[in-house]
PDB file of N, CA and C in Angstrom:
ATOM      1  N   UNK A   1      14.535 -37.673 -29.206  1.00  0.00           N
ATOM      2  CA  UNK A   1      14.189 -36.498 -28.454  1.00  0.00           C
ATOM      3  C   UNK A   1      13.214 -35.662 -29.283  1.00  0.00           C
ATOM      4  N   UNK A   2      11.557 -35.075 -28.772  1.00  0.00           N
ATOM      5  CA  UNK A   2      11.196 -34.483 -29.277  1.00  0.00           C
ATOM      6  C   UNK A   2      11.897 -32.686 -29.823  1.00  0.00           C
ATOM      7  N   UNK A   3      11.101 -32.322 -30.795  1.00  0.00           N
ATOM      8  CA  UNK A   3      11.255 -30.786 -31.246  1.00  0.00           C
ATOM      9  C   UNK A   3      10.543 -30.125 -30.811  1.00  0.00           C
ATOM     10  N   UNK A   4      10.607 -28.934 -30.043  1.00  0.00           N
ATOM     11  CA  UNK A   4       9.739 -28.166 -30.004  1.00  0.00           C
ATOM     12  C   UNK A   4       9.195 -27.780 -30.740  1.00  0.00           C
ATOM     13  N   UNK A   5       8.504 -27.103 -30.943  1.00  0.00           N
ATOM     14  CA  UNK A   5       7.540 -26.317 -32.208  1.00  0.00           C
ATOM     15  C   UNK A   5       7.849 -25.091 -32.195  1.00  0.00           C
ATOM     16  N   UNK A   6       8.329 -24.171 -33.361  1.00  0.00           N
ATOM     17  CA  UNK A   6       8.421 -22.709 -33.098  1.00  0.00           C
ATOM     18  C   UNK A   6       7.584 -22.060 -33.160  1.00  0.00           C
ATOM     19  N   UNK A   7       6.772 -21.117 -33.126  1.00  0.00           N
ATOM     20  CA  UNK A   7       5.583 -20.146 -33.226  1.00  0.00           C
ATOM     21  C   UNK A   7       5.639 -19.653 -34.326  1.00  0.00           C
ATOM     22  N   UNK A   8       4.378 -19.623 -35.062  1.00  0.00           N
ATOM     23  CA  UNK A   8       4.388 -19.194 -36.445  1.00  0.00           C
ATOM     24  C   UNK A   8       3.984 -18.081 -36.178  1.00  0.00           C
ATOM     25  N   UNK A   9       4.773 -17.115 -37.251  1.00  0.00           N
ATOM     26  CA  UNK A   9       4.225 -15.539 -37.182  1.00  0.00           C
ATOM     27  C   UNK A   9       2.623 -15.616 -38.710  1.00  0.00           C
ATOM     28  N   UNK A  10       1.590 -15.441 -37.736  1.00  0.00           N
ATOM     29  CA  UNK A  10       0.406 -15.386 -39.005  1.00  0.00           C
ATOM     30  C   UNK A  10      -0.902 -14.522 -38.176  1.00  0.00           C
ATOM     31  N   UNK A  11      -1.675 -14.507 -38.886  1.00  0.00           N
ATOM     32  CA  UNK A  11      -2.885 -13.601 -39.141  1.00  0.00           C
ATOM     33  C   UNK A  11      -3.256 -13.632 -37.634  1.00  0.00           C
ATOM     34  N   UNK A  12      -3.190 -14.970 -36.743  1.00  0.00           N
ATOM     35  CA  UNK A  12      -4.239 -15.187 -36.220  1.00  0.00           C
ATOM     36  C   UNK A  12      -2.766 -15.022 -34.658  1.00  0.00           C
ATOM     37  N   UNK A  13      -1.974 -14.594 -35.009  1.00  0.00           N
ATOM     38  CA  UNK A  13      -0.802 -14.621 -33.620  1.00  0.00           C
ATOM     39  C   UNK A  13      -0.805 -13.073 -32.938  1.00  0.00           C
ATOM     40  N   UNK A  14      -0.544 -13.226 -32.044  1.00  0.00           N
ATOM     41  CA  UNK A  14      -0.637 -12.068 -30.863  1.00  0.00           C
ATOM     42  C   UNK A  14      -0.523 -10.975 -31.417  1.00  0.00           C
ATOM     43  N   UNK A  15       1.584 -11.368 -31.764  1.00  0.00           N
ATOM     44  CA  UNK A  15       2.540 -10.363 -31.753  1.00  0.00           C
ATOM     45  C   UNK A  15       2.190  -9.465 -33.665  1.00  0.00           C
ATOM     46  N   UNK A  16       1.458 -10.358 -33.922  1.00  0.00           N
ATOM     47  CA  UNK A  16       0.786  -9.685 -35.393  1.00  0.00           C
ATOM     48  C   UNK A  16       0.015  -7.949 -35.304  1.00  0.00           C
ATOM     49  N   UNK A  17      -0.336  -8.013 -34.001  1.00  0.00           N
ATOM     50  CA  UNK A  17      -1.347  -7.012 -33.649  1.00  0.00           C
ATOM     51  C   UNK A  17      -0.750  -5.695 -33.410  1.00  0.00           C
ATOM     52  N   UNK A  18      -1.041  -4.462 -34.061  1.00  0.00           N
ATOM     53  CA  UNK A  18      -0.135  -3.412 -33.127  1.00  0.00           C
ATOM     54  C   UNK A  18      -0.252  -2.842 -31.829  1.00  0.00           C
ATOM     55  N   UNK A  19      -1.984  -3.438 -31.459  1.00  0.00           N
ATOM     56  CA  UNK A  19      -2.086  -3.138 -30.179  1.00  0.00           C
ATOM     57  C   UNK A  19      -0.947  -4.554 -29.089  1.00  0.00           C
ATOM     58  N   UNK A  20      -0.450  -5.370 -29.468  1.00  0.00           N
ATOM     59  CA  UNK A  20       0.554  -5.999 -29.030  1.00  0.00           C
ATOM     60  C   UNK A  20       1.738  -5.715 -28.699  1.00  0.00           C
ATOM     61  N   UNK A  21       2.001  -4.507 -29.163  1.00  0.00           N
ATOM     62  CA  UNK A  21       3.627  -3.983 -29.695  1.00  0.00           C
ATOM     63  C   UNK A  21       4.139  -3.222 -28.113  1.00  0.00           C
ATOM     64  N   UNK A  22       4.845  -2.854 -27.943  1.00  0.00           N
ATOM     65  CA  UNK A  22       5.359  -2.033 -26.545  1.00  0.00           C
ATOM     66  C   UNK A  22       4.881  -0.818 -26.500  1.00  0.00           C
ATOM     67  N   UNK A  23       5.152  -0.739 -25.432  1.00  0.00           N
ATOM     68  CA  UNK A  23       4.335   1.040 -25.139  1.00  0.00           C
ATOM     69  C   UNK A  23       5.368   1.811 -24.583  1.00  0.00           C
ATOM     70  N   UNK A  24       6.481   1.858 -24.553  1.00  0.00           N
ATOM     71  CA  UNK A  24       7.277   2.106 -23.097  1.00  0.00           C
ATOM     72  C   UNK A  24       7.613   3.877 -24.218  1.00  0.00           C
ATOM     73  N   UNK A  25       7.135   3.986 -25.195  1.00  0.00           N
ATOM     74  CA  UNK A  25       7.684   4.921 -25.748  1.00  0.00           C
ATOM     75  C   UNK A  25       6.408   6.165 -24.950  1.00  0.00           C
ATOM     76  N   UNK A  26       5.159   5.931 -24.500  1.00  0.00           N
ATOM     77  CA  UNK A  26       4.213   7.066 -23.716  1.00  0.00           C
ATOM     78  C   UNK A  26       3.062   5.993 -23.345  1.00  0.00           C
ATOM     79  N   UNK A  27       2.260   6.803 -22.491  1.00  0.00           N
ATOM     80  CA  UNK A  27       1.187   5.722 -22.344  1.00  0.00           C
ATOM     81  C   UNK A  27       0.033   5.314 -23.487  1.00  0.00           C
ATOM     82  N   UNK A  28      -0.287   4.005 -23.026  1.00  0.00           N
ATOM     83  CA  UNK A  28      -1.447   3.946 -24.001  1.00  0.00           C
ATOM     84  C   UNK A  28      -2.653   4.449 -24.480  1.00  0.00           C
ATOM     85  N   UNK A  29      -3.129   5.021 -23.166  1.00  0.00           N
ATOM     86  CA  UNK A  29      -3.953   5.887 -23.605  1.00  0.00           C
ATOM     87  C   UNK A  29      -3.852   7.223 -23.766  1.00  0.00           C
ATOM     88  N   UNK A  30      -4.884   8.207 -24.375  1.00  0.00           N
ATOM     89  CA  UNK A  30      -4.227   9.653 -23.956  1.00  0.00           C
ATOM     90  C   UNK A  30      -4.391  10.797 -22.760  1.00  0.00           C
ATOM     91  N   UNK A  31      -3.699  10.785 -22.468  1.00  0.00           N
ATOM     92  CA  UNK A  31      -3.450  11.958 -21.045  1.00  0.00           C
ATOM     93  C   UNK A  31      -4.853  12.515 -21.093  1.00  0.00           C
ATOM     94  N   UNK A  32      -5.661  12.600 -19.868  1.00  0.00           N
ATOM     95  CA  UNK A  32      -6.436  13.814 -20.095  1.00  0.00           C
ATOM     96  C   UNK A  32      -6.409  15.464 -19.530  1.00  0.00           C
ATOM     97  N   UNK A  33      -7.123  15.878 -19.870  1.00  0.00           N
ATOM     98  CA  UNK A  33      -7.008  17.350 -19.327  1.00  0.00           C
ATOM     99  C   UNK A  33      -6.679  17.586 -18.041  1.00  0.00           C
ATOM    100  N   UNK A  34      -8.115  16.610 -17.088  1.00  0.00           N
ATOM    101  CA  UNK A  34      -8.152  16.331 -15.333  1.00  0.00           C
ATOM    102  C   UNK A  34      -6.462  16.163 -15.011  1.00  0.00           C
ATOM    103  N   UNK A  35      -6.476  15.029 -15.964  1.00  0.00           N
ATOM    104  CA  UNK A  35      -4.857  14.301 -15.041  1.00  0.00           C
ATOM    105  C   UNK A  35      -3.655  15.844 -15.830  1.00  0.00           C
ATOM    106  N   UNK A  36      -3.692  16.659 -16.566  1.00  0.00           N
ATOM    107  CA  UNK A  36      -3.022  17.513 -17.046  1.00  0.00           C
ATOM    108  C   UNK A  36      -2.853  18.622 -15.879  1.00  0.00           C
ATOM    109  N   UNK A  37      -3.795  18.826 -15.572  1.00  0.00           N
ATOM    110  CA  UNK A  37      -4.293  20.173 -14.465  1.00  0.00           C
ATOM    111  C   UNK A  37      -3.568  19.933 -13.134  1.00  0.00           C
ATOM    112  N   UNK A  38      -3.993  18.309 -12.684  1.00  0.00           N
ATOM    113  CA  UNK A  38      -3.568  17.404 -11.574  1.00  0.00           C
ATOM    114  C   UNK A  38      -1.992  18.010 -11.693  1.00  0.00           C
ATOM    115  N   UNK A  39      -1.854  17.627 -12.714  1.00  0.00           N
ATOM    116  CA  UNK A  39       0.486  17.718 -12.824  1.00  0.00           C
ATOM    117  C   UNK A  39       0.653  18.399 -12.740  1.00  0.00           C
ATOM    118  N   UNK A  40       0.070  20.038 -13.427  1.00  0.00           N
ATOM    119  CA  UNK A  40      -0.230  21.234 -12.915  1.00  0.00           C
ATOM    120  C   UNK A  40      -0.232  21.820 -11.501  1.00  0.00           C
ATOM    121  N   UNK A  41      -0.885  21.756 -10.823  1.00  0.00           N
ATOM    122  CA  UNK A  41      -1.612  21.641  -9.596  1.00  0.00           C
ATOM    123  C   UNK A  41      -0.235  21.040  -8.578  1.00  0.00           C
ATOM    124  N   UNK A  42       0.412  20.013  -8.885  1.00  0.00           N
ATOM    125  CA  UNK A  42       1.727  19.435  -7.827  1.00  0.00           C
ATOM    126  C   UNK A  42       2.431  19.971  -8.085  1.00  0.00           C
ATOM    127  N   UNK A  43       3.141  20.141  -9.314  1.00  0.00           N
ATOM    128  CA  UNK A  43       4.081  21.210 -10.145  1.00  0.00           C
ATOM    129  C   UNK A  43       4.248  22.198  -8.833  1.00  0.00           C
ATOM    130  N   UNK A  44       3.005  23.003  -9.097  1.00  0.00           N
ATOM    131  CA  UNK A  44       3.164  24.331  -8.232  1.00  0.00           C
ATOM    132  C   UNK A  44       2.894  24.257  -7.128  1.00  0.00           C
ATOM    133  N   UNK A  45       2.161  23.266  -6.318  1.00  0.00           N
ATOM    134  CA  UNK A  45       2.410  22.804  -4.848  1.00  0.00           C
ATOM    135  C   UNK A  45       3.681  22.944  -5.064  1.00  0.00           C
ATOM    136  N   UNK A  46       3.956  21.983  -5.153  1.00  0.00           N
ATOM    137  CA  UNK A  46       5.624  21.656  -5.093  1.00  0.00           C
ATOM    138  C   UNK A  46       6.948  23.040  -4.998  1.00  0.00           C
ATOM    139  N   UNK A  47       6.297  24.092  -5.671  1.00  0.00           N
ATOM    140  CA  UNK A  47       7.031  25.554  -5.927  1.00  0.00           C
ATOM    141  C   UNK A  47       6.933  26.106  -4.995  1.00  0.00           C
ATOM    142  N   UNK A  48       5.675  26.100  -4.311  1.00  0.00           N
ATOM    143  CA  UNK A  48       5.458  26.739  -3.493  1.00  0.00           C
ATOM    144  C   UNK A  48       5.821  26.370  -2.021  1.00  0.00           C
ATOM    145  N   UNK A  49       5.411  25.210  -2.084  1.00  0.00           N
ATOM    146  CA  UNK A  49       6.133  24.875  -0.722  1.00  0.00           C
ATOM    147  C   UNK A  49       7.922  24.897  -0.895  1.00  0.00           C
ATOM    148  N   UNK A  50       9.004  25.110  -1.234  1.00  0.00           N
ATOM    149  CA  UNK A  50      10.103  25.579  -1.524  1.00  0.00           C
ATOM    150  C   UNK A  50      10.216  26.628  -1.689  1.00  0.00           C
ATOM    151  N   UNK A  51       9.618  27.400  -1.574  1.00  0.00           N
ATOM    152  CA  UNK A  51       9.856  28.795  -1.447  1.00  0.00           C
ATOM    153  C   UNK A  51       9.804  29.697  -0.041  1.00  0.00           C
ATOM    154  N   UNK A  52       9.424  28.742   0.711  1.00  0.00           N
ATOM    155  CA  UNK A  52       9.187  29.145   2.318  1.00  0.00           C
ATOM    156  C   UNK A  52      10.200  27.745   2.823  1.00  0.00           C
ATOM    157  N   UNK A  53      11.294  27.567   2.976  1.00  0.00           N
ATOM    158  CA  UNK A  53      11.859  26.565   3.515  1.00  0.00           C
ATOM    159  C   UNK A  53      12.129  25.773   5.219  1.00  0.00           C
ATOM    160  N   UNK A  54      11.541  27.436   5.946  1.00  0.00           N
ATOM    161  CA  UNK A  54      11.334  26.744   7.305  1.00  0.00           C
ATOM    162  C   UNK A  54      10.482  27.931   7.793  1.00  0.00           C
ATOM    163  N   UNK A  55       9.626  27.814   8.867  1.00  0.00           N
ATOM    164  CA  UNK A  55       8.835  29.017   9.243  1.00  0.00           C
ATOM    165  C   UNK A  55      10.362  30.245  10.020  1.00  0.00           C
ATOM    166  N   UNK A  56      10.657  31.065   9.572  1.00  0.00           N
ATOM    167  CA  UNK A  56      11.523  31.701  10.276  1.00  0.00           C
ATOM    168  C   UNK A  56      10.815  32.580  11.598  1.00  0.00           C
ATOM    169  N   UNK A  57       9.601  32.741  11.859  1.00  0.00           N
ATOM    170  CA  UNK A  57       9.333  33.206  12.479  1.00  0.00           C
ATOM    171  C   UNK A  57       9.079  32.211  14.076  1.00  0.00           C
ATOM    172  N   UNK A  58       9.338  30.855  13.838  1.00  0.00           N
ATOM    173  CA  UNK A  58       8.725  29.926  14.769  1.00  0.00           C
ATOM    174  C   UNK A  58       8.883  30.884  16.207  1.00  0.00           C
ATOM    175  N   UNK A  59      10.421  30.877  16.537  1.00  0.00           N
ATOM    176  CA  UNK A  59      11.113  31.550  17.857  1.00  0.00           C
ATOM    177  C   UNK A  59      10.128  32.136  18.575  1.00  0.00           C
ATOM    178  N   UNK A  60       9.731  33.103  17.520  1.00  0.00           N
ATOM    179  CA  UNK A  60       8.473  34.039  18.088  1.00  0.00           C
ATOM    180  C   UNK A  60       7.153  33.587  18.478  1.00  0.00           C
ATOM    181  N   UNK A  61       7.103  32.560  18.365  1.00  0.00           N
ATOM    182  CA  UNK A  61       5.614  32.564  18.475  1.00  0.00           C
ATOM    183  C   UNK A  61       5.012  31.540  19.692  1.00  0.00           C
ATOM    184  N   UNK A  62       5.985  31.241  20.083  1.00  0.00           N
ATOM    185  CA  UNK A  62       6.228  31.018  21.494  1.00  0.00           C
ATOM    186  C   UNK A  62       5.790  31.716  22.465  1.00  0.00           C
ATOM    187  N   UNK A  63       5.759  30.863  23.841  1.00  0.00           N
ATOM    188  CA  UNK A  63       5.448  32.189  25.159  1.00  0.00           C
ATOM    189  C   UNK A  63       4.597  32.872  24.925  1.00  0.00           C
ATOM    190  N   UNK A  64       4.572  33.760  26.431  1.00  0.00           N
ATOM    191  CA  UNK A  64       2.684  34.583  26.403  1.00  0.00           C
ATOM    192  C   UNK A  64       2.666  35.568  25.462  1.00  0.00           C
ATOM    193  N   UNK A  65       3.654  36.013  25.363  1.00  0.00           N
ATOM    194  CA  UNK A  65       3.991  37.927  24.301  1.00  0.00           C
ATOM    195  C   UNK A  65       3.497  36.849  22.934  1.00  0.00           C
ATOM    196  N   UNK A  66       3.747  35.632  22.455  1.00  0.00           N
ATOM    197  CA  UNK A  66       3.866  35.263  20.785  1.00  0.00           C
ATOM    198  C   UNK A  66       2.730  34.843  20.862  1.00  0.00           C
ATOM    199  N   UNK A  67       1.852  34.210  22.072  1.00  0.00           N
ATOM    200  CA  UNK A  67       0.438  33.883  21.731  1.00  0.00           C
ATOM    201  C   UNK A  67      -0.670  35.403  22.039  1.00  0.00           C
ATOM    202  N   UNK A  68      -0.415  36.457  22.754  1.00  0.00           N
ATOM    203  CA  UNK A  68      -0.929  37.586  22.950  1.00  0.00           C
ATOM    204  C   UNK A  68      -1.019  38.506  21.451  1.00  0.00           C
ATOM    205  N   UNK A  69       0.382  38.512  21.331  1.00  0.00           N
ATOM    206  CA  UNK A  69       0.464  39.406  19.608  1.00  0.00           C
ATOM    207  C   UNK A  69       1.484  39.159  19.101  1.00  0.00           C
ATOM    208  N   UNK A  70       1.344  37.623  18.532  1.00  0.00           N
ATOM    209  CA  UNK A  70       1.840  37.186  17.566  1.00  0.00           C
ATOM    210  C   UNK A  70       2.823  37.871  16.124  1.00  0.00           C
ATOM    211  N   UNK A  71       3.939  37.402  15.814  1.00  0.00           N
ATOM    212  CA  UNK A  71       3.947  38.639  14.557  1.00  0.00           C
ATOM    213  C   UNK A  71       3.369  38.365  13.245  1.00  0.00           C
ATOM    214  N   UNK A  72       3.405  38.629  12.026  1.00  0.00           N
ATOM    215  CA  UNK A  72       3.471  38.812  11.001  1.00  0.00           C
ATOM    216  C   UNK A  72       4.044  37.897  10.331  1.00  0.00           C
ATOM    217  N   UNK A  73       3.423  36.737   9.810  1.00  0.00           N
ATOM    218  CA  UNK A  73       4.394  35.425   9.377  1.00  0.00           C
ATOM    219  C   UNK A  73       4.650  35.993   8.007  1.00  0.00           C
ATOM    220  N   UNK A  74       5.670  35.191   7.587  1.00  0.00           N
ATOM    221  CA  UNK A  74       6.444  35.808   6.231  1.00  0.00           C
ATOM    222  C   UNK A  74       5.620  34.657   5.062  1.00  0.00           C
ATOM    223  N   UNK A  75       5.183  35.204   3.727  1.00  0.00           N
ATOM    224  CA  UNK A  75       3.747  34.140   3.157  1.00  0.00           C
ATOM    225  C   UNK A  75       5.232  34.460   1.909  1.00  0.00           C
ATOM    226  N   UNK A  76       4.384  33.774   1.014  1.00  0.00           N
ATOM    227  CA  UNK A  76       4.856  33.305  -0.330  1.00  0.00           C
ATOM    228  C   UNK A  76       3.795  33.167  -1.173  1.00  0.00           C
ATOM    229  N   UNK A  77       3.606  33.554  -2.280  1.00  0.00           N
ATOM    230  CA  UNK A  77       2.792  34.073  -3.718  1.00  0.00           C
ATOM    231  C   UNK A  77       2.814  32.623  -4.306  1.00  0.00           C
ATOM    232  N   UNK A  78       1.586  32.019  -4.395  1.00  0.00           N
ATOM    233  CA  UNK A  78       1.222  30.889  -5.464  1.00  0.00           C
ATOM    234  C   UNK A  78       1.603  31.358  -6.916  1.00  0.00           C
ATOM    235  N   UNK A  79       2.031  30.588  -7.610  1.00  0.00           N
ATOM    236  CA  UNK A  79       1.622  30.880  -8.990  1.00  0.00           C
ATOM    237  C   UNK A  79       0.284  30.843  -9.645  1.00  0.00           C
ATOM    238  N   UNK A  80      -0.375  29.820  -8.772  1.00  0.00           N
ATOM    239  CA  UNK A  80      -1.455  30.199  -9.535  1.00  0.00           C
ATOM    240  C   UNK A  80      -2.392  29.757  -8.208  1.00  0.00           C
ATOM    241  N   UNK A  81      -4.093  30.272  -8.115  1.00  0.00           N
ATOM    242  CA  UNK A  81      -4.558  29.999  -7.406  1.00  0.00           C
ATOM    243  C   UNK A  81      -5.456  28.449  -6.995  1.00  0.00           C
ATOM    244  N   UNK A  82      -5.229  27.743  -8.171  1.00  0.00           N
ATOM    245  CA  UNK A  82      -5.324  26.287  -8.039  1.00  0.00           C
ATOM    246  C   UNK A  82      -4.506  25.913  -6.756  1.00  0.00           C
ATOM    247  N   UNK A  83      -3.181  26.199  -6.540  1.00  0.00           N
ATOM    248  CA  UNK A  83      -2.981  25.472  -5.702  1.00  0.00           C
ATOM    249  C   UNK A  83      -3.673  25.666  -4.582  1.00  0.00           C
ATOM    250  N   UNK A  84      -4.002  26.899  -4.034  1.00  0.00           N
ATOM    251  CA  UNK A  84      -4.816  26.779  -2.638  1.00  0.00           C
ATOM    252  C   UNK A  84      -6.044  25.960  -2.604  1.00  0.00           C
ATOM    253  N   UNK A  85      -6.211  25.808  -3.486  1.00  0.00           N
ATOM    254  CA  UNK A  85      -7.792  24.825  -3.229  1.00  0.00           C
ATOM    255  C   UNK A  85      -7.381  23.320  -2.931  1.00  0.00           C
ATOM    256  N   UNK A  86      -8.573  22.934  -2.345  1.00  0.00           N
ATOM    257  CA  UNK A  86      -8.305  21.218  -1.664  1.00  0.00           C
ATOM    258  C   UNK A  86      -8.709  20.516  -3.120  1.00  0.00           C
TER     259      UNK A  86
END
């Protein structure tokens, strides 16, 4: 029955390399600012839309009186003004 061959650990093998080694500890490359702002930016989407949890005013805005003069919808404060932008 043949032997397999084991893999020699040397100069010229993969796992020699440190770019070989695992990453699972952050990514490989480094984060940039764009993608920083981006996480930023959902973060506080994300705040903001939870802070208004259902339109409470819907009821109203119904029928001829809610399309004639509508009321006063109840708003919520961005943290920052990034989020309103597209």
């Amino acid at each position: 029955m043949p032997r397999s061959k084991k893999p020699t650990q040397g100069k010229g093998d993969a796992t020699a390399s440190p770019r070989a080694k695992n990453t699972m500890g952050g990514p490989a490359t480094p984060v940039t600012e764009r993608e920083t702002l981006l996480a930023e930016k959902m973060a506080a989407t994300e705040d903001l839309s939870g802070a208004m949890k259902y339109n409470v005013n819907k009821a109203a805005e119904h029928g001829r009186d809610g399309a004639l003069a509508p009321p006063e919808g109840t708003t919520a404060t961005p943290a920052t003004p990034v989020v309103t932008g597209s």
